[in-house]
N, C-alpha and C. Protein backbone atom coordinates (compact mmCIF):
# COMPACT_ATOMS: atom_id res chain seq x y z
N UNK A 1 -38.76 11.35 -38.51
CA UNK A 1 -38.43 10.51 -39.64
C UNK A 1 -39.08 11.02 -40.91
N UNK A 2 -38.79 12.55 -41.38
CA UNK A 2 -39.30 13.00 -42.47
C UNK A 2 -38.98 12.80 -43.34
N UNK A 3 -39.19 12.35 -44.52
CA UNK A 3 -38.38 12.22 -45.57
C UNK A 3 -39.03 12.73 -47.12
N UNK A 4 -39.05 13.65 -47.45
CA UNK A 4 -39.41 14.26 -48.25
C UNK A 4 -38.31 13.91 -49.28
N UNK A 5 -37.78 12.91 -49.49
CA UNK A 5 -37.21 12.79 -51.24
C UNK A 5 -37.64 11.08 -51.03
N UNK A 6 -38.40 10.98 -50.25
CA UNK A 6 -39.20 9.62 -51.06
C UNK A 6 -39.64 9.44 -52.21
N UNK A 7 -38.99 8.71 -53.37
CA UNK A 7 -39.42 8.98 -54.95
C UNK A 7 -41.30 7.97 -54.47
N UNK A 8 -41.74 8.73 -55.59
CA UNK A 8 -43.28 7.73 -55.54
C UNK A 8 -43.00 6.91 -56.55
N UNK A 9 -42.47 6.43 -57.16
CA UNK A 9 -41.94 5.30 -57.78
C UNK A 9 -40.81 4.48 -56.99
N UNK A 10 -40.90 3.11 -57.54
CA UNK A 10 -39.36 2.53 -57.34
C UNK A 10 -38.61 2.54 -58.56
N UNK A 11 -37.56 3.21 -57.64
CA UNK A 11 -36.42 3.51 -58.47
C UNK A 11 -35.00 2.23 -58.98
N UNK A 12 -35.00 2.18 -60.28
CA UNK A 12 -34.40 0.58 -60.66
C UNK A 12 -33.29 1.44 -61.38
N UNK A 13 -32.19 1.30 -61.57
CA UNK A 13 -30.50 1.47 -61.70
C UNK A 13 -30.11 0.28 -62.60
N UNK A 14 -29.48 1.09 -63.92
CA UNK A 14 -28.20 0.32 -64.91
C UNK A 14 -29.39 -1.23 -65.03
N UNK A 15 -28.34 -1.93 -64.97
CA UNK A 15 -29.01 -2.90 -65.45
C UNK A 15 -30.44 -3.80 -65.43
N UNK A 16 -30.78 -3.30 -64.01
CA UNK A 16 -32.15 -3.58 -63.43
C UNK A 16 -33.07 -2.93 -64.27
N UNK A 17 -32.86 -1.66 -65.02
CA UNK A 17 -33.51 -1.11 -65.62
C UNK A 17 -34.28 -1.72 -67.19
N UNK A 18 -32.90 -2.26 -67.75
CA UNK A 18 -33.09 -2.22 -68.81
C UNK A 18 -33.76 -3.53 -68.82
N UNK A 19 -33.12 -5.08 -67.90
CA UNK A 19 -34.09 -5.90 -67.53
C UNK A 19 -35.61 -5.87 -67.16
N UNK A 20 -35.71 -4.56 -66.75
CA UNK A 20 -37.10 -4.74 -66.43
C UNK A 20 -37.89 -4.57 -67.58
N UNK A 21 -37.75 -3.34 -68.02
CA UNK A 21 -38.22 -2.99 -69.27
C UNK A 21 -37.93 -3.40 -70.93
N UNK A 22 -37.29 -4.65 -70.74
CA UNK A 22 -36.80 -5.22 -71.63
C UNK A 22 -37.80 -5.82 -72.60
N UNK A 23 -39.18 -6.13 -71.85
CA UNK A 23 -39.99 -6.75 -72.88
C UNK A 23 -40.65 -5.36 -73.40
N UNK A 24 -40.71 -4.39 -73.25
CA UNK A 24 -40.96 -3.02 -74.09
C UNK A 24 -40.27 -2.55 -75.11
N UNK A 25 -39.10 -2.55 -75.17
CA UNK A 25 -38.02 -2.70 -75.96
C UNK A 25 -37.74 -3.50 -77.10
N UNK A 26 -38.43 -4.79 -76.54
CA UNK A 26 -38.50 -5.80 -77.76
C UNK A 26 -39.39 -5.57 -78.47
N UNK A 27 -41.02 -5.19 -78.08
CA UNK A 27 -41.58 -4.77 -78.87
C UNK A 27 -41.46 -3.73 -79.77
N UNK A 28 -40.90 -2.90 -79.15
CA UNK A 28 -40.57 -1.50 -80.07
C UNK A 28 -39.59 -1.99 -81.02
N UNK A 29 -38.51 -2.29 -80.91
CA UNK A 29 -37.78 -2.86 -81.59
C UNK A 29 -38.91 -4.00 -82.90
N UNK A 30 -39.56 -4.51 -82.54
CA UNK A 30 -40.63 -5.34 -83.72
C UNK A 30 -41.38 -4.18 -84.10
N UNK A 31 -42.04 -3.08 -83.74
CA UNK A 31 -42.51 -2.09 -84.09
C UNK A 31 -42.04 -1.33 -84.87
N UNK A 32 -40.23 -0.97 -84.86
CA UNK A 32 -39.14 -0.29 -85.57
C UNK A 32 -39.09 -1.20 -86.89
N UNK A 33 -39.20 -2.64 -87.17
CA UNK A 33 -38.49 -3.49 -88.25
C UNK A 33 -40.29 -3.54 -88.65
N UNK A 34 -41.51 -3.09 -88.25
CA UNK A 34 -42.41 -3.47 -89.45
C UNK A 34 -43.08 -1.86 -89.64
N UNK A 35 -41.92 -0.84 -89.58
CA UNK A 35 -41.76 0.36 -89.82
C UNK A 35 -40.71 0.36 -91.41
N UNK A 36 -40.15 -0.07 -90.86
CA UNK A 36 -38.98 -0.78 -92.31
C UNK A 36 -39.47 -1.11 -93.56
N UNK A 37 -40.41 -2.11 -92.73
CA UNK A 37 -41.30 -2.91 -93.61
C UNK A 37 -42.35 -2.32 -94.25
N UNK A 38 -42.77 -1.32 -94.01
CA UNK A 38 -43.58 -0.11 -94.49
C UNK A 38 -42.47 0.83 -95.90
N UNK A 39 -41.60 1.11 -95.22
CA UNK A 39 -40.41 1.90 -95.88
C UNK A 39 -40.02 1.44 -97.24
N UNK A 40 -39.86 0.11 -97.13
CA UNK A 40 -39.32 -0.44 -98.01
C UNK A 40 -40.51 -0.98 -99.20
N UNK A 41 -41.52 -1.39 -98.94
CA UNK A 41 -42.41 -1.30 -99.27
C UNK A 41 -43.16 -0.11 -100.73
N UNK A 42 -42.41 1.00 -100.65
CA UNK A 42 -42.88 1.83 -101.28
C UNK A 42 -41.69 1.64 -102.66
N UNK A 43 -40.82 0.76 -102.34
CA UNK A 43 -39.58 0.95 -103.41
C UNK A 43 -40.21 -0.36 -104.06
N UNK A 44 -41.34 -1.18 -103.84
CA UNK A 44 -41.22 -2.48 -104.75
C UNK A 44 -41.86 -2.13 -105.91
N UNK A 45 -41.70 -2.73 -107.06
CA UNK A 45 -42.06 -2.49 -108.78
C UNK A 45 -43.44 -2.36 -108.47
N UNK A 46 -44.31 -3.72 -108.38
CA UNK A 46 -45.73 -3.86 -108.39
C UNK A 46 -46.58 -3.33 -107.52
N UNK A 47 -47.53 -2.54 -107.79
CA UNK A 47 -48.45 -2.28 -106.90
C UNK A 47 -49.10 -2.75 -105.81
N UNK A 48 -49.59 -4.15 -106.08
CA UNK A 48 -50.18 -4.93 -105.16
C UNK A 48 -49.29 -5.34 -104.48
N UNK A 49 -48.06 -5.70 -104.78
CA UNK A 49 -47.20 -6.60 -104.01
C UNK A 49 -46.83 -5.46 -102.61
N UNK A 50 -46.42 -4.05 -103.11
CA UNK A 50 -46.08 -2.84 -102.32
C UNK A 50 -46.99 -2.57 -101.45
N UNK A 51 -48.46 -2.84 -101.65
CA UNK A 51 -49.93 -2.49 -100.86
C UNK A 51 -50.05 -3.38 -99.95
N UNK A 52 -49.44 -4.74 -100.29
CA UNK A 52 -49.72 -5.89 -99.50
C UNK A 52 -49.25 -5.62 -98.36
N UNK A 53 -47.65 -5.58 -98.33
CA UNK A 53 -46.41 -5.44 -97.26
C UNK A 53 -46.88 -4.63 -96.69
N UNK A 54 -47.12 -3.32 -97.00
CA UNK A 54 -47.25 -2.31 -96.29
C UNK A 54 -48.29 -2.05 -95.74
N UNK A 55 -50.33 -3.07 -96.14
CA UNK A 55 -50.41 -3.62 -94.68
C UNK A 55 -50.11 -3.84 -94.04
N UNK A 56 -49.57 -5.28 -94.24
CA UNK A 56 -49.09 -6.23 -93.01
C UNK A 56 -47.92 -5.44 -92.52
N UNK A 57 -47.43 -4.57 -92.61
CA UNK A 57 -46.15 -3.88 -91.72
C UNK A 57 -47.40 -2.99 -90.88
N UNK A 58 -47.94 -2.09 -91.52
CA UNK A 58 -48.89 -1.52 -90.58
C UNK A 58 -49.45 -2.10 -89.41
N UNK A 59 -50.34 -3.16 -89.97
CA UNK A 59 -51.03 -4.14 -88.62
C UNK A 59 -50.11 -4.20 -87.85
N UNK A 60 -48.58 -4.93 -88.10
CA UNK A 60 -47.89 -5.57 -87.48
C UNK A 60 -47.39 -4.37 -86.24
N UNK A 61 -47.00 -2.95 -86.74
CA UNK A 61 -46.52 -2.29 -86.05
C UNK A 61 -47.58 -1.68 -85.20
N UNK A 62 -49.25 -1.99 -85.39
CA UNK A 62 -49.88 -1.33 -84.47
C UNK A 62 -50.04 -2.25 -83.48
N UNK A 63 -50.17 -3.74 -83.93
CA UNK A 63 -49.88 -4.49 -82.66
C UNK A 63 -49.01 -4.45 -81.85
N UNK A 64 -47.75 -4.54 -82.42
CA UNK A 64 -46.70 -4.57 -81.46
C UNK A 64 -46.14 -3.48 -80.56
N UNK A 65 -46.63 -1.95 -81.25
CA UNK A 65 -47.46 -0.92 -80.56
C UNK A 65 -47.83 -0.74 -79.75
N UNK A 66 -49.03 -1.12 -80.33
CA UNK A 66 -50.57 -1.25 -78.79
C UNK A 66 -49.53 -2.71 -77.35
N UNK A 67 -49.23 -3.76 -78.23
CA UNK A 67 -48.84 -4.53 -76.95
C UNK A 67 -47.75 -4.01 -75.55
N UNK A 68 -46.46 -3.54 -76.50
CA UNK A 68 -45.50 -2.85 -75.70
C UNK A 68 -46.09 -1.52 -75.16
N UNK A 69 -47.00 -0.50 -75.53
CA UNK A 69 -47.56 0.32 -74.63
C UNK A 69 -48.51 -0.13 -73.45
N UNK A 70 -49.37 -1.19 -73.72
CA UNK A 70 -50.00 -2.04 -72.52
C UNK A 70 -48.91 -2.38 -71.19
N UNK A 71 -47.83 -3.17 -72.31
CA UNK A 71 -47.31 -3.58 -71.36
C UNK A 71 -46.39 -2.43 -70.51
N UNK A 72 -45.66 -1.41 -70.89
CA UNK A 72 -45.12 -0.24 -70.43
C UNK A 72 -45.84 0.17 -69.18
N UNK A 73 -47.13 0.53 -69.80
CA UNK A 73 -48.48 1.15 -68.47
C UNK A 73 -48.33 0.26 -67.14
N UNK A 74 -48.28 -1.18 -67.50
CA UNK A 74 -48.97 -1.95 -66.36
C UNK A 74 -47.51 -1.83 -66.07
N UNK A 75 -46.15 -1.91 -66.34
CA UNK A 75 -44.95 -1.90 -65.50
C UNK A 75 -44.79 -0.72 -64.59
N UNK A 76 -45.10 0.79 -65.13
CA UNK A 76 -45.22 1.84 -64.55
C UNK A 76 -46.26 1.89 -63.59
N UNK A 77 -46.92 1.09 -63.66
CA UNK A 77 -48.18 1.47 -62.12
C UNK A 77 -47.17 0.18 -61.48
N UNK A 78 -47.25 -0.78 -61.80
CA UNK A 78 -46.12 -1.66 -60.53
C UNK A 78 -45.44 -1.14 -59.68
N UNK A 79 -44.74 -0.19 -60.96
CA UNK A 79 -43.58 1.11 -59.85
C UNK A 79 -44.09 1.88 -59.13
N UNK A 80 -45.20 2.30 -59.10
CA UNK A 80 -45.75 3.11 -58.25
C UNK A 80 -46.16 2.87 -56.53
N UNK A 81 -45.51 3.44 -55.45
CA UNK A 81 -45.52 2.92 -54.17
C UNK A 81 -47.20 2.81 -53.90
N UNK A 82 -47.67 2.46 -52.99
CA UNK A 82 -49.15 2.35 -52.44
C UNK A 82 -48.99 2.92 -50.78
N UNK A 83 -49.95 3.80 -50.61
CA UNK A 83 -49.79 4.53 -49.32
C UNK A 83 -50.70 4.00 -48.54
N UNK A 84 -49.89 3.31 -47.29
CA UNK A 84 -50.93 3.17 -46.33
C UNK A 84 -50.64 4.15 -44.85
N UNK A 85 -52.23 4.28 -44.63
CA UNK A 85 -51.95 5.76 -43.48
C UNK A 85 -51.73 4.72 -42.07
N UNK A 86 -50.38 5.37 -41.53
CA UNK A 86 -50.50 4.73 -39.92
C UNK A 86 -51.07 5.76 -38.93
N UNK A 87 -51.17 5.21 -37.68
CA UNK A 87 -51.50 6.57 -36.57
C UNK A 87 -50.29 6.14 -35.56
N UNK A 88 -49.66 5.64 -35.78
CA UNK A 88 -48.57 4.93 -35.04
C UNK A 88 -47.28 5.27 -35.39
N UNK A 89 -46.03 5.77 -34.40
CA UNK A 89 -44.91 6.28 -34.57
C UNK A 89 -44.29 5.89 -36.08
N UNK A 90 -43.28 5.93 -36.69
CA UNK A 90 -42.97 5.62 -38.03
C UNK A 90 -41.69 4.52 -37.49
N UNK A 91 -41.18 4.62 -36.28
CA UNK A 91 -40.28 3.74 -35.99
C UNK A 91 -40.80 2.16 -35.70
N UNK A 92 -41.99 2.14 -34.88
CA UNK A 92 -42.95 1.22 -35.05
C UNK A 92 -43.68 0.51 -36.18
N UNK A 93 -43.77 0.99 -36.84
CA UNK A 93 -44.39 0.56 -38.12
C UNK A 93 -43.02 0.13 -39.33
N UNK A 94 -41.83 0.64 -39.11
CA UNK A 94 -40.68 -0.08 -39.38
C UNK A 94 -40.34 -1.29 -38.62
N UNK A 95 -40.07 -1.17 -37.65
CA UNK A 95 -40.45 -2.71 -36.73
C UNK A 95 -41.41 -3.67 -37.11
N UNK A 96 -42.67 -3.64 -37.40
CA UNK A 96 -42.99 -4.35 -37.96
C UNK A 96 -43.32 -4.93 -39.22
N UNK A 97 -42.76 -4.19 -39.87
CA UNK A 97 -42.05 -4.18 -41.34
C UNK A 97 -41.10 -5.39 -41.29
N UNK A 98 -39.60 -4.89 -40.09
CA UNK A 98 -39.00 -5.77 -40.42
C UNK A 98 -39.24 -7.33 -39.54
N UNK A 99 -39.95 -7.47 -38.97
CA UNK A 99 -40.50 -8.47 -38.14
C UNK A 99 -41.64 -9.29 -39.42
N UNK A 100 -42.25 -8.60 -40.24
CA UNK A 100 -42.62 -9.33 -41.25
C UNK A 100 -41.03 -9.69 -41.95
N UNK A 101 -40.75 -9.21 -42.05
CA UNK A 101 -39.52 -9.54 -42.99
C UNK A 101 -38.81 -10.97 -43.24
N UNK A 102 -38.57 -11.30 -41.68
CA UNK A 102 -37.83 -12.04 -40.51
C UNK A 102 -38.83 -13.47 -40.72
N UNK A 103 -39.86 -13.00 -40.79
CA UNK A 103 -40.86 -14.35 -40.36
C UNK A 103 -41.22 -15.00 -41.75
N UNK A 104 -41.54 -13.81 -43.10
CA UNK A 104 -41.62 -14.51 -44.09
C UNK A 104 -40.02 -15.25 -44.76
N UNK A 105 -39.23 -14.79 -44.36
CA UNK A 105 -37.57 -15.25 -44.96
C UNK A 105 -37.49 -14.39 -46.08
N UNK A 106 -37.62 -13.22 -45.75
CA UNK A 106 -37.44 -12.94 -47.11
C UNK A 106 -35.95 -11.88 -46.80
N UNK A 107 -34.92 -11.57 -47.68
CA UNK A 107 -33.59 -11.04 -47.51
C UNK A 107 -33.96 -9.68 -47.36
N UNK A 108 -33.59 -8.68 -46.35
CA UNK A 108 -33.14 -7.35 -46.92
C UNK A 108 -31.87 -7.12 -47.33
N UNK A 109 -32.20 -6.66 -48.88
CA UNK A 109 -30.86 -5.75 -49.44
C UNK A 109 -30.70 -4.67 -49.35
N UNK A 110 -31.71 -4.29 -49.17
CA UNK A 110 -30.83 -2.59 -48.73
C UNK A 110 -32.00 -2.24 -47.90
N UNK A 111 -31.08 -0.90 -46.91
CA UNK A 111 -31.60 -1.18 -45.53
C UNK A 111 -31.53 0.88 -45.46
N UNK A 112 -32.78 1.49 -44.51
CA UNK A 112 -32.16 2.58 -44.14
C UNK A 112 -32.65 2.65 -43.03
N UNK A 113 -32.50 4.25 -42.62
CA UNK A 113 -33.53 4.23 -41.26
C UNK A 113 -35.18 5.10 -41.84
N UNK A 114 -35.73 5.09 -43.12
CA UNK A 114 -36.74 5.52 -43.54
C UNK A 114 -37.18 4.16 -44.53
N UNK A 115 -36.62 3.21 -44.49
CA UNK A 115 -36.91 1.80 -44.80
C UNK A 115 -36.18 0.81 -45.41
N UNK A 116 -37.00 0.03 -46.10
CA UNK A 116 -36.29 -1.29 -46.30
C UNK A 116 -36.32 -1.53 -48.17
N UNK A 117 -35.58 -2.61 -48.47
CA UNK A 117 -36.24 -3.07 -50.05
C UNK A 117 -35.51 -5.08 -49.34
N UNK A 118 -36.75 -5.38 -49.48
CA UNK A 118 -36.29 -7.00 -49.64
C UNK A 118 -36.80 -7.97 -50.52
N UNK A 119 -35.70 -9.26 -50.54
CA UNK A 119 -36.31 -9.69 -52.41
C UNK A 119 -36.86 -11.05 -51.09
N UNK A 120 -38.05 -11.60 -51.74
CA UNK A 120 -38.74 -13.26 -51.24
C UNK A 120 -37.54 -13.95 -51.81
N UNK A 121 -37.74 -15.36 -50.93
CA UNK A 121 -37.16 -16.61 -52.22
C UNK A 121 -37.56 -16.72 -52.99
N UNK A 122 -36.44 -17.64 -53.56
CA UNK A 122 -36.74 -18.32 -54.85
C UNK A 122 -37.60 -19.43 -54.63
N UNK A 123 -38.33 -19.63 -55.67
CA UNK A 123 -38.71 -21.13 -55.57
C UNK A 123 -38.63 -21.75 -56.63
N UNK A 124 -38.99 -23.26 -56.87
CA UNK A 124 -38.59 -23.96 -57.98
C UNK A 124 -39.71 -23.19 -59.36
N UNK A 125 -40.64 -22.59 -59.17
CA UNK A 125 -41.32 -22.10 -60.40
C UNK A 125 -41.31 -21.00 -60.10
N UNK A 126 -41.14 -19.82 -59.13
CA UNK A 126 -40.69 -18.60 -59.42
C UNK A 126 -39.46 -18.10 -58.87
N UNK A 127 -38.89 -17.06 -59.78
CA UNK A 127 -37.71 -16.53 -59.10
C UNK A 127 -38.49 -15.43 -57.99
N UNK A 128 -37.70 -14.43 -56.83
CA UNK A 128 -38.12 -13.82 -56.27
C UNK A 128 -38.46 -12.47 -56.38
N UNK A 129 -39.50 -11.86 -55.73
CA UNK A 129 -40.12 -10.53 -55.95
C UNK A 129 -39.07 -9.76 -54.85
N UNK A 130 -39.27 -8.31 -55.10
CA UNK A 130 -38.73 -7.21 -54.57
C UNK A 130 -40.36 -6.91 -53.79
N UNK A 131 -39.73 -6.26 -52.54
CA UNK A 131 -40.41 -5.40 -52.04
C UNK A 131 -39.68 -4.19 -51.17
N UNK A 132 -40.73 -3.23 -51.34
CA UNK A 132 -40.02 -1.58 -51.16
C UNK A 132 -40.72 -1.10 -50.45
N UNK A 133 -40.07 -1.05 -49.23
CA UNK A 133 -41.05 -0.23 -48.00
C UNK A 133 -40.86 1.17 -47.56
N UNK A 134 -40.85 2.34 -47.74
CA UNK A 134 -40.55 3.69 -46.87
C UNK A 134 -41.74 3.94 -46.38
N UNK A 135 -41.21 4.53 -44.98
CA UNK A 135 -42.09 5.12 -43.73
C UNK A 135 -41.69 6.38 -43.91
N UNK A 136 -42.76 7.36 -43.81
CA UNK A 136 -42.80 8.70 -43.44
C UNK A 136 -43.77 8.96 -42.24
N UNK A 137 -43.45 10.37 -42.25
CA UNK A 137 -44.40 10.99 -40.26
C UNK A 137 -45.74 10.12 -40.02
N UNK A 138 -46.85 9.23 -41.16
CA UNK A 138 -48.38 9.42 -41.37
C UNK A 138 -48.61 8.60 -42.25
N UNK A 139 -47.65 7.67 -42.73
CA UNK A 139 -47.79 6.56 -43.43
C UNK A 139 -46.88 5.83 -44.60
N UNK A 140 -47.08 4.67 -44.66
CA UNK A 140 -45.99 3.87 -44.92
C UNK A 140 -46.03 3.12 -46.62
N UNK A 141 -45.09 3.53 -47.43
CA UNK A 141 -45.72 3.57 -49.27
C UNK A 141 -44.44 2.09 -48.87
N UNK A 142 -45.58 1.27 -49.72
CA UNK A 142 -45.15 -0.15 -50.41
C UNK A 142 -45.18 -0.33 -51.88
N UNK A 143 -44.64 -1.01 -51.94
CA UNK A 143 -44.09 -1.45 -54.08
C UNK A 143 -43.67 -2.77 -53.81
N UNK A 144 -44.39 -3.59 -54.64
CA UNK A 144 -43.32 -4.66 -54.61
C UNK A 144 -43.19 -4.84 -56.49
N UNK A 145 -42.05 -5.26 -57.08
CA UNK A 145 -42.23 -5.75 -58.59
C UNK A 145 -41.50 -7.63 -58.91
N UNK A 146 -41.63 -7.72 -59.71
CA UNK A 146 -41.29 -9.36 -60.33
C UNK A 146 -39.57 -8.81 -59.88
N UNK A 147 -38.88 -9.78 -59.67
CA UNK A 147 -37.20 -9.65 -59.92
C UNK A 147 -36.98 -9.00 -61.50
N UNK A 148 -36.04 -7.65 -61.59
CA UNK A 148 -36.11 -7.40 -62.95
C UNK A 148 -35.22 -8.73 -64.34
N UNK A 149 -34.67 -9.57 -63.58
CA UNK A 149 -34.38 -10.33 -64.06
C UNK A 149 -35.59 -11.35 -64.69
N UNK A 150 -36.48 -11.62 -64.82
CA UNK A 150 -37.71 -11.95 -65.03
C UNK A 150 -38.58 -11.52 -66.25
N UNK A 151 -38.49 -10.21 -65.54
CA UNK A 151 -39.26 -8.92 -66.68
C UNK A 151 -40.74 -8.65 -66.34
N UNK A 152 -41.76 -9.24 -67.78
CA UNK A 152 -43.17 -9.00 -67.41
C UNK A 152 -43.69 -10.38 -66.92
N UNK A 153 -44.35 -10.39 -65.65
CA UNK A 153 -44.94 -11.74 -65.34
C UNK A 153 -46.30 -11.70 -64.95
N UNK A 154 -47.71 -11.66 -65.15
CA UNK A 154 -48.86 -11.58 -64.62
C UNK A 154 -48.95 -12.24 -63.46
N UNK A 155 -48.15 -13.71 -63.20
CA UNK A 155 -48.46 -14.13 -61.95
C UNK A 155 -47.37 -14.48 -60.99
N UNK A 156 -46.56 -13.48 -61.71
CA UNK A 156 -45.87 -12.69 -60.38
C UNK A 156 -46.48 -11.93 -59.63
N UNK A 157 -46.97 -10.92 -60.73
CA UNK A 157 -47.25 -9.65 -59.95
C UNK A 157 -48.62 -10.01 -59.31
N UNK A 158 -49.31 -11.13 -59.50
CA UNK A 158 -50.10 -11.54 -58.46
C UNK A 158 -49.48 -11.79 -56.76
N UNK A 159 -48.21 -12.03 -56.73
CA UNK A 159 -47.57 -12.62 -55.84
C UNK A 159 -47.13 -11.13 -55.05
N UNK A 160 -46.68 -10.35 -55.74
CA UNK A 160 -45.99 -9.09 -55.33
C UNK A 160 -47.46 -8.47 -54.27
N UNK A 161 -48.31 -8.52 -55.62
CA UNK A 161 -49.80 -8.12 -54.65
C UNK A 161 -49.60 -8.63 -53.03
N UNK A 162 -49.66 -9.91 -53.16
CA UNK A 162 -49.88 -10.51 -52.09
C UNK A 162 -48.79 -10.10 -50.92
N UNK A 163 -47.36 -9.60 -51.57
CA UNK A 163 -46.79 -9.27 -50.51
C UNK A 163 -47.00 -7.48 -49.77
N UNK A 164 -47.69 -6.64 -51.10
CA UNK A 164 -47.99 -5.88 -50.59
C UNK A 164 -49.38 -5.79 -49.19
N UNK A 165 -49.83 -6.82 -49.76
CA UNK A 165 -51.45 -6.91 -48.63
C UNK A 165 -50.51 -6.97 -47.42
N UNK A 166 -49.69 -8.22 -47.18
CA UNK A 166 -48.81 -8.89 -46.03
C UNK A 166 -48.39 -7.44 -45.32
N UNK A 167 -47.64 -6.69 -46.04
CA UNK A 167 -47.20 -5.81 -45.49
C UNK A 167 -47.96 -4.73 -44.86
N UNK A 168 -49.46 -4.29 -45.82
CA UNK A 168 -50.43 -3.86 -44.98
C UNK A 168 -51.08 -4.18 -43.49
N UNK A 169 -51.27 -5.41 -43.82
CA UNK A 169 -51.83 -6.04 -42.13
C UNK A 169 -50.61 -5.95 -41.26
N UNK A 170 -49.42 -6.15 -41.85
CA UNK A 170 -48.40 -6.00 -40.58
C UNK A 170 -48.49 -4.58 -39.64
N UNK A 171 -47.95 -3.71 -40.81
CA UNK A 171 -48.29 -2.20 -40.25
C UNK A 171 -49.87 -1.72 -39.34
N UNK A 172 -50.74 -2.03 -39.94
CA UNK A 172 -52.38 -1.85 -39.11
C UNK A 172 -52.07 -2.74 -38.18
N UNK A 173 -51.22 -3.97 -37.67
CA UNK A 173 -52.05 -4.96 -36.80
C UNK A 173 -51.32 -4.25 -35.61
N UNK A 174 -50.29 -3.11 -35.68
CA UNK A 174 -49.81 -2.36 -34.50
C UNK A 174 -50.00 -1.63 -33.51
């Protein structure tokens, strides 16, 4: 069960994409309009009035800057799988992959024979997380992220955590 085109990221497609990364976008986009705001700035009559704006466009664009690059970073390590080493066949450690699966309720949507991706429920205050399992010869890389429908959530991705641990003890308890 070799699989050498395991991406070390999870890989998100068309619209999932742009949902996910959508609150990056917005910022940049506020980053782009107090870039403007700089621009335009240099065309006003008065001095002070031109010095003023083009602070406050500055500040504005290093915040919104600095925020959407924070937030970019922490989405890109989300994507990033987590390797745990098995000593146990890779077909086994898929088994109990999907035997966690089964017991927490959570759906698989897509299915292979080098692994799984399944979303949790919903519940009335969160929508559901993804999780992304591939097994290779020597150990088994997990990801879980917020539904990209969602976007950035801190206590989601507390939750995702938690399904990555789940999935750790499943695999070791074999």
């Amino acid at each position: 069960m070799h699989s050498a085109t395991v991406p070390a990221t999870v890989r998100l497609q068309g619209v999932d994409w742009a949902r996910y990364f959508a609150p990056v976008m917005f910022f940049a986009f506020l980053a782009t309009l107090c870039l403007a705001l700089i621009t335009v700035s240099a065309f006003l009559v008065t001095m002070h009035d031109a010095l003023a704006i083009a602070v406050a466009g500055l500040f504005g664009m290093l915040a919104t800057g600095a925020a959407g690059a924070v937030i970019l970073r922490l989405q890109l390590r989300w994507l990033r799988y987590t390797a745990i080493p098995i000593s146990t066949e890779p077909n086994a450690a898929l088994a109990a992959v999907r035997r966690l699966v089964a017991e927490a309720g959570w759906r698989i949507t897509r299915q292979t024979q080098e692994g799984l991706e399944a979303r949790t429920p919903d519940t009335l205050f969160a929508e559901g997380e993804r999780v992304c399992v591939q097994v290779r010869d020597h150990e088994v890389l997990v990801a879980s992220i917020c539904d990209p429908n969602v976007g950035f959530s801190l206590v989601g991705h507390q939750r995702c955590q938690q399904h990555c641990e789940r999935v750790r003890r499943a695999v070791l308890a074999i």
